[in-house]
PDB file of N, CA and C in Angstrom:
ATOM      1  N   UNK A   1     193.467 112.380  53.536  1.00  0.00           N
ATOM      2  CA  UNK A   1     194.319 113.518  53.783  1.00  0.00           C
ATOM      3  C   UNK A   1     194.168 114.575  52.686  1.00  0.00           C
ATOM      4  N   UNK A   2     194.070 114.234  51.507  1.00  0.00           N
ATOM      5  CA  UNK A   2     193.729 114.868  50.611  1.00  0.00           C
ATOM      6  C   UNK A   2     192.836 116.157  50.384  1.00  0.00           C
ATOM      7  N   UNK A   3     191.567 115.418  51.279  1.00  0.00           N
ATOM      8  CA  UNK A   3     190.265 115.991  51.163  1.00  0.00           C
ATOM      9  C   UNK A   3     190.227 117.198  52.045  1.00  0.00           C
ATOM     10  N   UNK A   4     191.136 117.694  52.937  1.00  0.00           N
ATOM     11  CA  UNK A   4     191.421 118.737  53.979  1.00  0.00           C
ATOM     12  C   UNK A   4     192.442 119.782  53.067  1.00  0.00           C
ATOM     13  N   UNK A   5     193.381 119.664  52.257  1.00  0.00           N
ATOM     14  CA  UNK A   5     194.080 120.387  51.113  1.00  0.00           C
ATOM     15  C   UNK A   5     192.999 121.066  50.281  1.00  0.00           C
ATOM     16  N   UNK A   6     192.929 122.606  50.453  1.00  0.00           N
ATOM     17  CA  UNK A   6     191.826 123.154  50.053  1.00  0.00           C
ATOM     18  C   UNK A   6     192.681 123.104  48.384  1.00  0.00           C
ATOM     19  N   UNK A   7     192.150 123.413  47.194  1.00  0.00           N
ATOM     20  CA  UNK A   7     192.358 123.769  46.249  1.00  0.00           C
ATOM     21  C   UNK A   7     192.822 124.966  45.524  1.00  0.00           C
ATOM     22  N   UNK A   8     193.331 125.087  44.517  1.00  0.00           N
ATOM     23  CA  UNK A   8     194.403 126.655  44.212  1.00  0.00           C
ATOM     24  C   UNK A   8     193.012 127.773  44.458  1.00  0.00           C
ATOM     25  N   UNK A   9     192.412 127.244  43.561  1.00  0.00           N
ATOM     26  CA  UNK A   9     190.130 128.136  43.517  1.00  0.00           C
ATOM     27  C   UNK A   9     190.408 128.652  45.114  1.00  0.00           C
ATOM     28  N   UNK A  10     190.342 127.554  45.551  1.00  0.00           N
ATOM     29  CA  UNK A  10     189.983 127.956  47.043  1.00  0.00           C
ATOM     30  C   UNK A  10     190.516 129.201  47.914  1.00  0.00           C
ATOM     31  N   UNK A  11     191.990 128.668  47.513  1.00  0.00           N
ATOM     32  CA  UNK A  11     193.209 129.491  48.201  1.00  0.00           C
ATOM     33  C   UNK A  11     192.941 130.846  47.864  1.00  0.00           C
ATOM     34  N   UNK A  12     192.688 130.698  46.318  1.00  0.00           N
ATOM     35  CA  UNK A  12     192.771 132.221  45.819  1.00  0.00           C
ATOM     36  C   UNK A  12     191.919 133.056  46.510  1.00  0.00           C
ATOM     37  N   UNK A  13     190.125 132.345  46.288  1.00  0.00           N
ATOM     38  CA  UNK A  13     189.168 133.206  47.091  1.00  0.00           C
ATOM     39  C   UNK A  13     189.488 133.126  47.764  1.00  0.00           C
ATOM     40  N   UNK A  14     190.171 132.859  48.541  1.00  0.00           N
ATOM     41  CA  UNK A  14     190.513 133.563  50.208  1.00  0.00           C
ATOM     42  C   UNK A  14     191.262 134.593  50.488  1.00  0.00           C
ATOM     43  N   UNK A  15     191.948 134.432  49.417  1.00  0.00           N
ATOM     44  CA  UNK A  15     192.799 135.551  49.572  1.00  0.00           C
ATOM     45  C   UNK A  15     192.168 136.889  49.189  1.00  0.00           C
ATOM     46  N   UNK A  16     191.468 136.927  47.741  1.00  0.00           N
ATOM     47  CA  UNK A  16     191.039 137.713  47.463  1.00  0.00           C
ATOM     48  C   UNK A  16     190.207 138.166  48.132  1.00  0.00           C
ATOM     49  N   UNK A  17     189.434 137.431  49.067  1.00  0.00           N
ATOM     50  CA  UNK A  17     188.105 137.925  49.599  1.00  0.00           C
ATOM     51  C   UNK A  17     189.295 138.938  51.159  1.00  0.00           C
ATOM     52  N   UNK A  18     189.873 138.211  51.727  1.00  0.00           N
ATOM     53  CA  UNK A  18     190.940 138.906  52.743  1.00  0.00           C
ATOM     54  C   UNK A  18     191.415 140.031  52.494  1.00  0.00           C
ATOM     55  N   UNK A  19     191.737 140.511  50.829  1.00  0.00           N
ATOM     56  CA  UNK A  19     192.482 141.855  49.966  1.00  0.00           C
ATOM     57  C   UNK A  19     191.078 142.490  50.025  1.00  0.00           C
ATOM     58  N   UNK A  20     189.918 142.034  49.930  1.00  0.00           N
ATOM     59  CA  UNK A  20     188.894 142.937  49.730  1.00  0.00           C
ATOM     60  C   UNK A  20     188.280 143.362  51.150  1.00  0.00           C
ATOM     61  N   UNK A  21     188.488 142.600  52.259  1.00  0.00           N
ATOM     62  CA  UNK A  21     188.511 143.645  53.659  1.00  0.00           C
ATOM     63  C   UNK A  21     189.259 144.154  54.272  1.00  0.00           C
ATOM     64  N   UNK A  22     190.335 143.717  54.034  1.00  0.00           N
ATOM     65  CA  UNK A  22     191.443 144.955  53.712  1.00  0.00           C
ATOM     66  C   UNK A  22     191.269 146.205  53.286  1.00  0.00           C
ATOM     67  N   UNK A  23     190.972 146.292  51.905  1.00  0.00           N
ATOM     68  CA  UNK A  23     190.560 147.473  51.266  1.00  0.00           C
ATOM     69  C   UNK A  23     189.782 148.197  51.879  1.00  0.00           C
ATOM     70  N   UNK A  24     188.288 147.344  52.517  1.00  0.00           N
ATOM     71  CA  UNK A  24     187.097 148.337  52.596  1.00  0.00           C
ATOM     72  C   UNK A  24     187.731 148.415  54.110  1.00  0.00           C
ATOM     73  N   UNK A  25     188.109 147.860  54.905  1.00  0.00           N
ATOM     74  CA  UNK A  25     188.557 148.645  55.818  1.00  0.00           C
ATOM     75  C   UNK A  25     189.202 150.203  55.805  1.00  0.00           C
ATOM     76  N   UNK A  26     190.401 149.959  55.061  1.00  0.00           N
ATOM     77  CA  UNK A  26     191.175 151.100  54.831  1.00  0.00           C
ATOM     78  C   UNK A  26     190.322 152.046  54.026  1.00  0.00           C
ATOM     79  N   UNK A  27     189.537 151.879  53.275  1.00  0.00           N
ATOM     80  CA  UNK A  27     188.584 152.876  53.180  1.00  0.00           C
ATOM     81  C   UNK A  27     187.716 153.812  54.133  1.00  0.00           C
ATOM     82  N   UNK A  28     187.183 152.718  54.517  1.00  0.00           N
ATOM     83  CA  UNK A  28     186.383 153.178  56.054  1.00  0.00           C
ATOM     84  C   UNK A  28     187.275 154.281  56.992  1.00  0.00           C
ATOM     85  N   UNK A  29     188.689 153.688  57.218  1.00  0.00           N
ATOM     86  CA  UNK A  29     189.533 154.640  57.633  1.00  0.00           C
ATOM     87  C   UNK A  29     189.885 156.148  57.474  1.00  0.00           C
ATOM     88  N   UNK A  30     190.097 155.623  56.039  1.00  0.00           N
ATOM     89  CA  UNK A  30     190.294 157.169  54.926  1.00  0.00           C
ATOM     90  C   UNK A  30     188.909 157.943  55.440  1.00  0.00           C
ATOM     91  N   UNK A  31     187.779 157.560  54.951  1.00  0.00           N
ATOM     92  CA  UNK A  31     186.975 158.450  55.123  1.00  0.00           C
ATOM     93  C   UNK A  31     186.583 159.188  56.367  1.00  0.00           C
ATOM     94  N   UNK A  32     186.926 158.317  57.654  1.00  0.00           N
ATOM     95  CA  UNK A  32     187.119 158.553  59.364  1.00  0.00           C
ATOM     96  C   UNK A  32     187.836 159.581  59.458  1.00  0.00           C
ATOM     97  N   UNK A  33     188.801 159.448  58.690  1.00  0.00           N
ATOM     98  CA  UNK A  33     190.093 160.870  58.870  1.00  0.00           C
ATOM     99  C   UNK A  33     189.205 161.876  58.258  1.00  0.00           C
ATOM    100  N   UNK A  34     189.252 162.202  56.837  1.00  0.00           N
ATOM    101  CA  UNK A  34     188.674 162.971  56.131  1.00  0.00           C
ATOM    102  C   UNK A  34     187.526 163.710  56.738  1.00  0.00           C
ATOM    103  N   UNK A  35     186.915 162.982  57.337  1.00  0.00           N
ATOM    104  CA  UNK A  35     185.341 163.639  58.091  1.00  0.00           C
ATOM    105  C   UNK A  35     185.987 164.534  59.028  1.00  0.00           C
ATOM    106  N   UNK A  36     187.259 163.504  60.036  1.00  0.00           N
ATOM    107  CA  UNK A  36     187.820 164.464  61.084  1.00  0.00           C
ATOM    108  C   UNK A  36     188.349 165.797  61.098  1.00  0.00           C
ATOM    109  N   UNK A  37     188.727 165.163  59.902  1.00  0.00           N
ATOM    110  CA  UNK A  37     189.882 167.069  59.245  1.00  0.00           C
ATOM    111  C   UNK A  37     188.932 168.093  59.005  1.00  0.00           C
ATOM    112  N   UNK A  38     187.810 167.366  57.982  1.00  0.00           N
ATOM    113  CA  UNK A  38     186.537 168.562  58.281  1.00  0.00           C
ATOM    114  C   UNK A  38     186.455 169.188  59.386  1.00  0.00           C
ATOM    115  N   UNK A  39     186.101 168.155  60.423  1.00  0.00           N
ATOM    116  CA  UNK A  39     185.623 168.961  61.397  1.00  0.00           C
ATOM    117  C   UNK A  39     186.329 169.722  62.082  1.00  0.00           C
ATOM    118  N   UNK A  40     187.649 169.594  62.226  1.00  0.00           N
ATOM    119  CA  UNK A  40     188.853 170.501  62.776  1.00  0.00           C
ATOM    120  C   UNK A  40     188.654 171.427  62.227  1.00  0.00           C
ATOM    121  N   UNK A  41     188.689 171.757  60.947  1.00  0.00           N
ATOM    122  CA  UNK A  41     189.049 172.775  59.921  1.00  0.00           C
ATOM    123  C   UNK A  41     187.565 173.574  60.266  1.00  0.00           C
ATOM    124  N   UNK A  42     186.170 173.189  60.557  1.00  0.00           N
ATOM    125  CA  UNK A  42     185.802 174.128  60.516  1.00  0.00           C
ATOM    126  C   UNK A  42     185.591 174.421  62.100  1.00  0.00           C
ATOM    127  N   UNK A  43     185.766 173.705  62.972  1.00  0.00           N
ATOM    128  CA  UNK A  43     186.405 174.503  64.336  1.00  0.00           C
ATOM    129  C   UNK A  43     186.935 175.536  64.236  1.00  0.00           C
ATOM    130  N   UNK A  44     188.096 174.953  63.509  1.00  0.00           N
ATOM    131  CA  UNK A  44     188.960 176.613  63.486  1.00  0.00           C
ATOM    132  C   UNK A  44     188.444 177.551  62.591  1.00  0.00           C
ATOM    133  N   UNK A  45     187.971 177.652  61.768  1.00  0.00           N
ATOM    134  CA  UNK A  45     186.711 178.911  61.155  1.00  0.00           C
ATOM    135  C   UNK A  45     185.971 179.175  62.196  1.00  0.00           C
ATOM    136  N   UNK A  46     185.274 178.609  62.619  1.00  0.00           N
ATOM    137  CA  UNK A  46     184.570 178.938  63.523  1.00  0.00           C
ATOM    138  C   UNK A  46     185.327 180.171  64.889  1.00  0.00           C
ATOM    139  N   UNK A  47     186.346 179.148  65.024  1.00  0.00           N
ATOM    140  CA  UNK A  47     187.237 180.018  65.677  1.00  0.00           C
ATOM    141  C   UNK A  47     187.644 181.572  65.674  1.00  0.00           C
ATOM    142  N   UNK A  48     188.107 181.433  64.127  1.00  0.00           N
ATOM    143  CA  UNK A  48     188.148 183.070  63.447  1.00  0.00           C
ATOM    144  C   UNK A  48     187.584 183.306  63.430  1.00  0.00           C
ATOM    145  N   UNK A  49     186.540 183.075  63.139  1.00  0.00           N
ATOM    146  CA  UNK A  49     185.139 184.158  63.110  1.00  0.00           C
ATOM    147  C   UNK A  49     184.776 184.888  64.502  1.00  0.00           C
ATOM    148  N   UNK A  50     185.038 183.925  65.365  1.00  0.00           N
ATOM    149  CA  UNK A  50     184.648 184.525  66.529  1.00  0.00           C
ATOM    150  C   UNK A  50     185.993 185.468  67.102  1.00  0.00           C
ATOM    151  N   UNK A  51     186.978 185.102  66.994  1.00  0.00           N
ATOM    152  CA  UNK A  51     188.196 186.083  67.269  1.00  0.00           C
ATOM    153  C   UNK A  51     187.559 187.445  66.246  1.00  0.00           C
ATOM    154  N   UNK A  52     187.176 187.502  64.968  1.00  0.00           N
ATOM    155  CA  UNK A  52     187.136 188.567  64.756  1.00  0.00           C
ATOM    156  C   UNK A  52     185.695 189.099  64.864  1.00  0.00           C
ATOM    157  N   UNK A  53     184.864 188.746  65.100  1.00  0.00           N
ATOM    158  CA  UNK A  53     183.861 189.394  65.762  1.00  0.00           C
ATOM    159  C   UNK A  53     184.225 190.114  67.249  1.00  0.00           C
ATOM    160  N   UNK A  54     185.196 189.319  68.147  1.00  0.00           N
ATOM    161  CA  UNK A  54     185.238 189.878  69.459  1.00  0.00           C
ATOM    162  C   UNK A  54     186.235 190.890  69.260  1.00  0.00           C
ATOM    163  N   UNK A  55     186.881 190.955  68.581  1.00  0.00           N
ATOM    164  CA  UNK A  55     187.824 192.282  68.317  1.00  0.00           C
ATOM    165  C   UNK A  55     187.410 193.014  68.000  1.00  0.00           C
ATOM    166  N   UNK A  56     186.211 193.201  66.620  1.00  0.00           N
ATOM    167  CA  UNK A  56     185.716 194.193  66.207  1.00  0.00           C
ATOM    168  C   UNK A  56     184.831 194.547  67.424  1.00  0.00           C
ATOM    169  N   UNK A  57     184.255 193.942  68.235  1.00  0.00           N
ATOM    170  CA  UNK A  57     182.974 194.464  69.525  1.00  0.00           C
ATOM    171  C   UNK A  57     184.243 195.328  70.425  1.00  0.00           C
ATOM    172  N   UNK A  58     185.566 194.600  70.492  1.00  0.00           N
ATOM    173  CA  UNK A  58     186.570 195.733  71.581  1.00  0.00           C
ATOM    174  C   UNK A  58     186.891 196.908  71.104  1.00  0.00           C
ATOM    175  N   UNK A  59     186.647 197.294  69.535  1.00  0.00           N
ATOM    176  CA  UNK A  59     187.512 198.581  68.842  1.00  0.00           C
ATOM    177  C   UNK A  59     186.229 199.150  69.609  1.00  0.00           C
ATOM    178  N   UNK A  60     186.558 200.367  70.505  1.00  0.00           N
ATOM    179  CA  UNK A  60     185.578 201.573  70.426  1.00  0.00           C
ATOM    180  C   UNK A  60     185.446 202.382  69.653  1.00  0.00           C
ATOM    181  N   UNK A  61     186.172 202.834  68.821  1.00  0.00           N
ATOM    182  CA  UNK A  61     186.190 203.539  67.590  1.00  0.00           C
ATOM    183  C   UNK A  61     185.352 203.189  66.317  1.00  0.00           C
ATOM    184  N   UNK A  62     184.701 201.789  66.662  1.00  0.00           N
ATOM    185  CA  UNK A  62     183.965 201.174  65.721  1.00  0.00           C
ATOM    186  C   UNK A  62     182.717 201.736  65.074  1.00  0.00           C
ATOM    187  N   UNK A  63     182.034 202.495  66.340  1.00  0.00           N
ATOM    188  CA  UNK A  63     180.902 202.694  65.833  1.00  0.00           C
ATOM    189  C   UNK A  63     180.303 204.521  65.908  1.00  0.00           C
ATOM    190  N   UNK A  64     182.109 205.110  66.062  1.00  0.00           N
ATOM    191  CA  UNK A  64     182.117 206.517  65.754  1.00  0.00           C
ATOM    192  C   UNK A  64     181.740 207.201  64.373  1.00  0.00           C
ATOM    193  N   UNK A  65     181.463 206.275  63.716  1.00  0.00           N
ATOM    194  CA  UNK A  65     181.702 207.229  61.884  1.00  0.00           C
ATOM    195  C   UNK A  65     179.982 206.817  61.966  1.00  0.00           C
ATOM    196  N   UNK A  66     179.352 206.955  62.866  1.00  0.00           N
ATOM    197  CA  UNK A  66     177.462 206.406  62.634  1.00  0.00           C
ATOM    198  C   UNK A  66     177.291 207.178  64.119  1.00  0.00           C
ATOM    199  N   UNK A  67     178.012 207.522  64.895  1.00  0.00           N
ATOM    200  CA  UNK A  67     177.186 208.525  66.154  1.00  0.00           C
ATOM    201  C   UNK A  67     176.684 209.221  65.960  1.00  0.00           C
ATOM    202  N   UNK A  68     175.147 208.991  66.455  1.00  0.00           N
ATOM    203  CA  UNK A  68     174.029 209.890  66.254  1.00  0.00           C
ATOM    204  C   UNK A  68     173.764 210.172  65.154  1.00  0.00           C
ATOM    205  N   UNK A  69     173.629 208.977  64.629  1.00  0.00           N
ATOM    206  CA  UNK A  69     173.139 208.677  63.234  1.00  0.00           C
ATOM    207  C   UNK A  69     171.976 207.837  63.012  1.00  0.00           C
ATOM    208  N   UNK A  70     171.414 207.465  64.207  1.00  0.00           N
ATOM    209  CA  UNK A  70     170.744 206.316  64.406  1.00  0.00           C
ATOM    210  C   UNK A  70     170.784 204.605  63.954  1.00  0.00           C
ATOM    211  N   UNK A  71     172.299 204.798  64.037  1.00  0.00           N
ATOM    212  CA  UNK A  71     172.773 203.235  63.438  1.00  0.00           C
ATOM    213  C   UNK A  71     172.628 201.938  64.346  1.00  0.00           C
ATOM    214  N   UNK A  72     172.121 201.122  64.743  1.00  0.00           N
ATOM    215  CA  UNK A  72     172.128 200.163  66.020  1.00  0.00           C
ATOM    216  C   UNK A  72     173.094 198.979  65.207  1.00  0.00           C
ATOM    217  N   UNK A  73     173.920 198.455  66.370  1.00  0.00           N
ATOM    218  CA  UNK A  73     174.629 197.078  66.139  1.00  0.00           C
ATOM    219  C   UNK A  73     173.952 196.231  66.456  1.00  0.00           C
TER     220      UNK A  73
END
């Protein structure tokens, strides 16, 4: 009966080794998010940029201070 009673050694590495995929899990996680938020964040740049490019193409007034100036957009 004895011989099935793992030892304190034993117990511990187990545990410890269990705290250490734990960890790298939750790491793995962290960095899953982090990548995600990137990529949101530059969606939405992306976003603005294009909102203000298409606004500046709607001002008609945009490209009055260069008429017949030979300026091309």
């Amino acid at each position: 009966m004895l011989r099935f009673i793992p030892s304190k050694a034993a117990l511990w590495a187990a545990l410890s080794a269990a705290a250490a995929l734990l960890l790298a899990w939750l790491r793995l996680d962290a960095r899953r998010d982090a990548r995600r938020d990137a990529e949101i964040k530059d969606y939405e740049h992306a976003e603005n940029i294009e909102d203000r490019v298409s606004a500046d193409r709607a001002d008609p007034d945009r490209l009055r201070p260069f008429e017949g100036a030979g300026y091309r957009d």
